[in-house]
N, C-alpha and C. Protein backbone atom coordinates (compact mmCIF):
# COMPACT_ATOMS: atom_id res chain seq x y z
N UNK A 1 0.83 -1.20 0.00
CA UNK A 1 0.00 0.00 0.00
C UNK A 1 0.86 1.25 0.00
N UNK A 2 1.82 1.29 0.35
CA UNK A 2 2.73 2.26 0.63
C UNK A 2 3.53 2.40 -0.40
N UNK A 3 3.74 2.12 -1.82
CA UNK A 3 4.14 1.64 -2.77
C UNK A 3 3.24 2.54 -3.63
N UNK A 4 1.94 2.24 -3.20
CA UNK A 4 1.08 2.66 -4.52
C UNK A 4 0.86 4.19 -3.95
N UNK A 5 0.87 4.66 -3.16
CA UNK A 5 0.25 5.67 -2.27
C UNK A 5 1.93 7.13 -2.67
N UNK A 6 2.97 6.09 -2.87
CA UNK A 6 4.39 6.69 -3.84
C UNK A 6 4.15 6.88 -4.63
N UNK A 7 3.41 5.78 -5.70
CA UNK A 7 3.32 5.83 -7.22
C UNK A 7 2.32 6.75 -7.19
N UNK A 8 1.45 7.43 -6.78
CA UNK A 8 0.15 8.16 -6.90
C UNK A 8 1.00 9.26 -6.38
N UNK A 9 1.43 9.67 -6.01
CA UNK A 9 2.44 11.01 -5.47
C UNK A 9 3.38 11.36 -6.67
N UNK A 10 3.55 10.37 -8.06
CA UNK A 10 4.89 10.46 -8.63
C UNK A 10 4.13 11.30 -9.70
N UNK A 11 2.42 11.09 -9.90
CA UNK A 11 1.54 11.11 -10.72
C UNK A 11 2.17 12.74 -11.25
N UNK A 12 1.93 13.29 -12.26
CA UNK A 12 1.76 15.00 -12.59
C UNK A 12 0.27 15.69 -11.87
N UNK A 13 0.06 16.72 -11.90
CA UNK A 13 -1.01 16.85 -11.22
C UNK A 13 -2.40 16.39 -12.64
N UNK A 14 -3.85 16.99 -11.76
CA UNK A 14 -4.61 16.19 -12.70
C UNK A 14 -4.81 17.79 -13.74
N UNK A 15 -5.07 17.69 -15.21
CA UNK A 15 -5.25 18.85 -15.64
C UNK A 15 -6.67 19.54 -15.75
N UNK A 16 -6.36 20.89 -16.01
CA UNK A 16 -7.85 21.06 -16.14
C UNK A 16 -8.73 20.65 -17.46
N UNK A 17 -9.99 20.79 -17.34
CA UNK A 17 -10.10 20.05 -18.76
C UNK A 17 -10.30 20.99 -19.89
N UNK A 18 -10.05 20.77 -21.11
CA UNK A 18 -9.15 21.30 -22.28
C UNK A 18 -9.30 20.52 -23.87
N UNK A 19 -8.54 21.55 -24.26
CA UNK A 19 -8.41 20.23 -25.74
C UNK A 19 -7.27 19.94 -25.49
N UNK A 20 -6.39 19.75 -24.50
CA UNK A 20 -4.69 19.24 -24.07
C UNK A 20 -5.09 17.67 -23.43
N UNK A 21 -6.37 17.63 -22.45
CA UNK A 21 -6.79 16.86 -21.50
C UNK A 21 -7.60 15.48 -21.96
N UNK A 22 -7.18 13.92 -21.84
CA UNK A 22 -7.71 13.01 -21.64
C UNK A 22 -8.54 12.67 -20.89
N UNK A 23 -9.39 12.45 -20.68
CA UNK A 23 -10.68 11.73 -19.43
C UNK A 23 -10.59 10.30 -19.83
N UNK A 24 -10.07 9.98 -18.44
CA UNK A 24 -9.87 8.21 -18.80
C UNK A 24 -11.05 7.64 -17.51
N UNK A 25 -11.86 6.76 -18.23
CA UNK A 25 -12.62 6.12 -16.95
C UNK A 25 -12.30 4.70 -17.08
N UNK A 26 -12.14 4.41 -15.50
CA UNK A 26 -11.60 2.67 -15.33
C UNK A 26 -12.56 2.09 -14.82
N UNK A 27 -13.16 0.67 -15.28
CA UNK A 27 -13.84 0.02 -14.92
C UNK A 27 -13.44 -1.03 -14.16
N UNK A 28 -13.15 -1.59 -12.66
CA UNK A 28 -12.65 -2.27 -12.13
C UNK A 28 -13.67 -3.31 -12.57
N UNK A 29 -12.63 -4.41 -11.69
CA UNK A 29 -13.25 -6.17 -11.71
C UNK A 29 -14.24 -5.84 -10.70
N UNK A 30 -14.72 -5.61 -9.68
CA UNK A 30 -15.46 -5.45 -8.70
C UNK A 30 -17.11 -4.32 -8.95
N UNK A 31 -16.71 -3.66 -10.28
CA UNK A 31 -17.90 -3.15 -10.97
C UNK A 31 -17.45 -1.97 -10.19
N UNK A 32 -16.61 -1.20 -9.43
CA UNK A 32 -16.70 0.46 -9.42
C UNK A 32 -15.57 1.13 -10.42
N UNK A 33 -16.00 2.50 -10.85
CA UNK A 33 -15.28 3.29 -11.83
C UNK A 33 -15.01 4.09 -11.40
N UNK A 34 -14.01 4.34 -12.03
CA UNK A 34 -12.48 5.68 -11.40
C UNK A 34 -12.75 6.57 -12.53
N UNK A 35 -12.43 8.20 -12.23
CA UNK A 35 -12.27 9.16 -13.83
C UNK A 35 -11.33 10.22 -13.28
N UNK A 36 -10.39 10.24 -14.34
CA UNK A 36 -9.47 11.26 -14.04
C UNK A 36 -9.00 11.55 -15.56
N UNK A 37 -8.69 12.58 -14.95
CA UNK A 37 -8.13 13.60 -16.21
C UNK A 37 -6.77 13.35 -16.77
N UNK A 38 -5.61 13.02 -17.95
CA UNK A 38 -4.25 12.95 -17.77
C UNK A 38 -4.27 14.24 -19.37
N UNK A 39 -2.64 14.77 -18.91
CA UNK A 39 -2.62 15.39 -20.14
C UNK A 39 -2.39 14.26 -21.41
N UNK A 40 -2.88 14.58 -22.66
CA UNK A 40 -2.96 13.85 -23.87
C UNK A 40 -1.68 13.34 -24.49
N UNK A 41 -0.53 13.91 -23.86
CA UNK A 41 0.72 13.26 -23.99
C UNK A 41 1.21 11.95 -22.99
N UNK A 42 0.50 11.95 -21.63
CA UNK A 42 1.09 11.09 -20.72
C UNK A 42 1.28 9.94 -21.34
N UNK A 43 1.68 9.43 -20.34
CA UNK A 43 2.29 7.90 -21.15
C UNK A 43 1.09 6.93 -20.71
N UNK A 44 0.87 5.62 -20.84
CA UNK A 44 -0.04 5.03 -20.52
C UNK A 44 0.49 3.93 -19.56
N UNK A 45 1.83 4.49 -18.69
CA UNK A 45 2.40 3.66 -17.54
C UNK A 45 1.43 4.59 -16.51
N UNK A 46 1.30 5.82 -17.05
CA UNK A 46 0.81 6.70 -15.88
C UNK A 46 -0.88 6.23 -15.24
N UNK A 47 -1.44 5.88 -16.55
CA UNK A 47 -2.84 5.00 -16.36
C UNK A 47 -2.72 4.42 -15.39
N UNK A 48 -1.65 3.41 -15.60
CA UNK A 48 -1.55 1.81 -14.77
C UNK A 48 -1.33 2.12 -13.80
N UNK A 49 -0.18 3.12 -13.74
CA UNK A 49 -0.12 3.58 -11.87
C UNK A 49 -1.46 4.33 -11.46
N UNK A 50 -1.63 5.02 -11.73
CA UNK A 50 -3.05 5.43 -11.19
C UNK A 50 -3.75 4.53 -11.00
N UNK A 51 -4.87 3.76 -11.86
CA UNK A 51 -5.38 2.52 -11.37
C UNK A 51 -4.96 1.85 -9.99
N UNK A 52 -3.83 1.12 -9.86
CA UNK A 52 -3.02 0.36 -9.51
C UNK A 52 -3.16 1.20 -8.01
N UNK A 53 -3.02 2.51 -7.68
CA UNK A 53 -3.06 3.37 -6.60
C UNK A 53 -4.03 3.66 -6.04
N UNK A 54 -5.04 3.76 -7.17
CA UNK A 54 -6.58 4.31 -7.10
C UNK A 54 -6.98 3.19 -6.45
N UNK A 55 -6.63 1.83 -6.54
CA UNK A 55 -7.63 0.41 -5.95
C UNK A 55 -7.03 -0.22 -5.60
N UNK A 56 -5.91 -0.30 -4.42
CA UNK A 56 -5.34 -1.69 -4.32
C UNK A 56 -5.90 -2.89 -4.22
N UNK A 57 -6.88 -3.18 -3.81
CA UNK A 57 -8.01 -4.21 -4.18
C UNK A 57 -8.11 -4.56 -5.17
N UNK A 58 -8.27 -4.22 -6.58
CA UNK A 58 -8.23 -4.49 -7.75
C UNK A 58 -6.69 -5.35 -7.74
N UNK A 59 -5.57 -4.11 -7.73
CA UNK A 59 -4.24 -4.88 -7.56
C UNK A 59 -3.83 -6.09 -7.27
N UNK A 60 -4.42 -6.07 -6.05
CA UNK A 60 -4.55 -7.62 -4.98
C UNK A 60 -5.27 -8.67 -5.65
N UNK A 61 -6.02 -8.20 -5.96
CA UNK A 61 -6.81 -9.35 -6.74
C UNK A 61 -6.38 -9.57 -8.38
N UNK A 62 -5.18 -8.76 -8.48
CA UNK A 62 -4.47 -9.45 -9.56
C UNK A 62 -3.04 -9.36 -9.72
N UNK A 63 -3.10 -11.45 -9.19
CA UNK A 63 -1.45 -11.00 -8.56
C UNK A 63 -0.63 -11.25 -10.13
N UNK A 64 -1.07 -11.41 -11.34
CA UNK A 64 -0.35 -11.65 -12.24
C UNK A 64 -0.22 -10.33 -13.10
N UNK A 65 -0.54 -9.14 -12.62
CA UNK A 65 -0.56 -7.60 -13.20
C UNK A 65 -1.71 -7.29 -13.64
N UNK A 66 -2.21 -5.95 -13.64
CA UNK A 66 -3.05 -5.64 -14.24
C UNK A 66 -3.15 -5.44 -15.81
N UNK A 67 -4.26 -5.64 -16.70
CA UNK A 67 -4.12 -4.92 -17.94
C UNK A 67 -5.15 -3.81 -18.09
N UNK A 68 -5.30 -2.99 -18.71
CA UNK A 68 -6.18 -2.05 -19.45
C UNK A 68 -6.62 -2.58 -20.57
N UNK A 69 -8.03 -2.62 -20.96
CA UNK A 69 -8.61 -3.32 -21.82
C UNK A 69 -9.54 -1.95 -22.88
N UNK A 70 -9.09 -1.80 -23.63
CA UNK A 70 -10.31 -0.52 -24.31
C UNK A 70 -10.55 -1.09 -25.76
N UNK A 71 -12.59 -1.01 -26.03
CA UNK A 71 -12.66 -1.32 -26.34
C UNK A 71 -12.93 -1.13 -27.80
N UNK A 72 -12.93 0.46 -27.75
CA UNK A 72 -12.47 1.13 -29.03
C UNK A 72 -12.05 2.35 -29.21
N UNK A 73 -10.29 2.91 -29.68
CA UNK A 73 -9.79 1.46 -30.35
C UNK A 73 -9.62 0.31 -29.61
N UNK A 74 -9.58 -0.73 -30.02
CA UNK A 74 -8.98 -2.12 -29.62
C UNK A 74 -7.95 -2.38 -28.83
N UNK A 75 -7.35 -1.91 -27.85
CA UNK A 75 -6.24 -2.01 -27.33
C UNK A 75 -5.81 -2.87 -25.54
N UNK A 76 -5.05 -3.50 -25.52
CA UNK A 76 -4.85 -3.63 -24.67
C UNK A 76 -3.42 -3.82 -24.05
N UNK A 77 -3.50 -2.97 -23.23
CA UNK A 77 -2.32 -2.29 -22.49
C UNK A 77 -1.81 -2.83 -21.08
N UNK A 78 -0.85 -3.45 -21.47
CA UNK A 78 -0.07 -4.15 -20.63
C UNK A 78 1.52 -3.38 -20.46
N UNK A 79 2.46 -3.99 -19.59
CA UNK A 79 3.95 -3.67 -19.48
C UNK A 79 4.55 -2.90 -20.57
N UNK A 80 4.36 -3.76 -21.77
CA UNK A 80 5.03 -3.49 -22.58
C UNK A 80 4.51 -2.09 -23.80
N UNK A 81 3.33 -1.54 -23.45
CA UNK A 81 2.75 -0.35 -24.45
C UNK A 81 3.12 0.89 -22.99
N UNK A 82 3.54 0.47 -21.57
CA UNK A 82 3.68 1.85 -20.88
C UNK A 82 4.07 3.11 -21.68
N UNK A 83 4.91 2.99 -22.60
CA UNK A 83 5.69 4.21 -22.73
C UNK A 83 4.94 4.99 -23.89
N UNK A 84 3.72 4.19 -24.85
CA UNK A 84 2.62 4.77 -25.55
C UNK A 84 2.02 6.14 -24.47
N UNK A 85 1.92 7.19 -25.61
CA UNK A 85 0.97 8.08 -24.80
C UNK A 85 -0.37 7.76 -25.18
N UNK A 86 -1.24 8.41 -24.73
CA UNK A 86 -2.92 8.24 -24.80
C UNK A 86 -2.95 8.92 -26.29
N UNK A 87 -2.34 10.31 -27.00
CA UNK A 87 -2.34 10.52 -27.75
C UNK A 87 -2.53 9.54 -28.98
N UNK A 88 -0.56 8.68 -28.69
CA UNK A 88 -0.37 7.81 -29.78
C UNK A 88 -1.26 6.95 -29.91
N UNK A 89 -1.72 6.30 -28.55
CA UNK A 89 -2.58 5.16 -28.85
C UNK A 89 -3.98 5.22 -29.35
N UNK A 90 -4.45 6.94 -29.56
CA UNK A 90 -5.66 6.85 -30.51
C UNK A 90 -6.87 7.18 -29.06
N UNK A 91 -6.43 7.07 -28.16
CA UNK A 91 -7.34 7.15 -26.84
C UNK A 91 -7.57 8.89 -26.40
N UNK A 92 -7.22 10.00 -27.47
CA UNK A 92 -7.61 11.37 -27.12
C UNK A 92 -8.93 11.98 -27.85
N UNK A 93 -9.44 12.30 -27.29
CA UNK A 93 -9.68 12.73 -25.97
C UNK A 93 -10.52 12.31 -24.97
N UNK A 94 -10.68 11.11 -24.97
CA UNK A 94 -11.77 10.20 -23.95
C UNK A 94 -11.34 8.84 -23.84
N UNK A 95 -10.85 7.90 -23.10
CA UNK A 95 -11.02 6.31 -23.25
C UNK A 95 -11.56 6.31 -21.92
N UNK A 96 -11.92 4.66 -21.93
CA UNK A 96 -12.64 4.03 -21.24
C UNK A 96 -12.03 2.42 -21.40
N UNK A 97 -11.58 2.27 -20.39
CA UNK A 97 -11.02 1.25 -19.83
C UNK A 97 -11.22 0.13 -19.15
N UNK A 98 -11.59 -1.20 -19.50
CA UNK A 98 -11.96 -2.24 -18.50
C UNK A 98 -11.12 -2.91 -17.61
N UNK A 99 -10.48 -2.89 -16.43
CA UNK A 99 -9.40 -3.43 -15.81
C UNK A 99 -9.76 -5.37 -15.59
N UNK A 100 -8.40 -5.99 -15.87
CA UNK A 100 -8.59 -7.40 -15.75
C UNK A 100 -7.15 -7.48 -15.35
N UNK A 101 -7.13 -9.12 -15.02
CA UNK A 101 -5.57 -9.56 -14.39
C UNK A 101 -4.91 -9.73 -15.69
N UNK A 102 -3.63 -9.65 -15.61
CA UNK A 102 -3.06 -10.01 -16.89
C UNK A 102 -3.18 -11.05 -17.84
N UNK A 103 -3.20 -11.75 -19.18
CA UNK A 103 -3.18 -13.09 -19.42
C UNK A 103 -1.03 -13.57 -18.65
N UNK A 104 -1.74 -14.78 -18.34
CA UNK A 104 -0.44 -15.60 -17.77
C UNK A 104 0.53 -15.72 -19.37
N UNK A 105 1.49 -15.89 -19.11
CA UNK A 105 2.27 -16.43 -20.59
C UNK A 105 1.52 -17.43 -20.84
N UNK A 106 1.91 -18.61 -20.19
CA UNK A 106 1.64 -19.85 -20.38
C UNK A 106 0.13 -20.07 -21.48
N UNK A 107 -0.85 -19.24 -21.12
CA UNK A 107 -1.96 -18.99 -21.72
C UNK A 107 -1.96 -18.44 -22.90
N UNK A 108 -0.79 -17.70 -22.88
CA UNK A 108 -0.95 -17.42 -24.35
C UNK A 108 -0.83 -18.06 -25.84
């Protein structure tokens, strides 16, 4: 908890809203939704930490990582798209996000 409560401190602040500004809403596994604002450049590690800070419950209940699931565009955002901004990934100026545990390798 003390981890995420860092990572939510590392956050930029939230912006005001704009044509600069993303509105991202997260849909946890547990059915409650998060909305926050990021600028349209952030990266989409910044998502995950937020999430990840916003619910440790969600977290906990996924000990194999979280992903971001959106469902249009099509994307899903794991480890390896962090350094995508919301821009690049086509998600400005609104996404909407379904949170799930990661797929395992093995599953893939």
């Amino acid at each position: 908890a003390a981890e995420a409560a860092e990572a939510a401190e590392a956050l930029p602040p939230e912006p005001a809203a704009g044509p600069d500004a993303t509105t991202v809403l997260a849909r946890l596994p547990d059915g409650k939704r998060l909305s926050r604002r990021f600028p349209k450049q952030a990266p989409l590690s910044h998502v995950r930490t937020w999430v990840t800070a916003a619910s440790p419950e969600a977290a906990a209940a996924c000990p194999a990582g979280l992903e971001l699931v959106s469902n249009y565009p099509r994307l899903v955002v794991g480890e390896a798209d962090a350094p995508l901004s919301l821009l690049e990934a086509g998600l400005h100026p609104q996404a909407t996000f379904f949170v799930r545990e990661a797929a395992s390798p093995e599953a893939a």
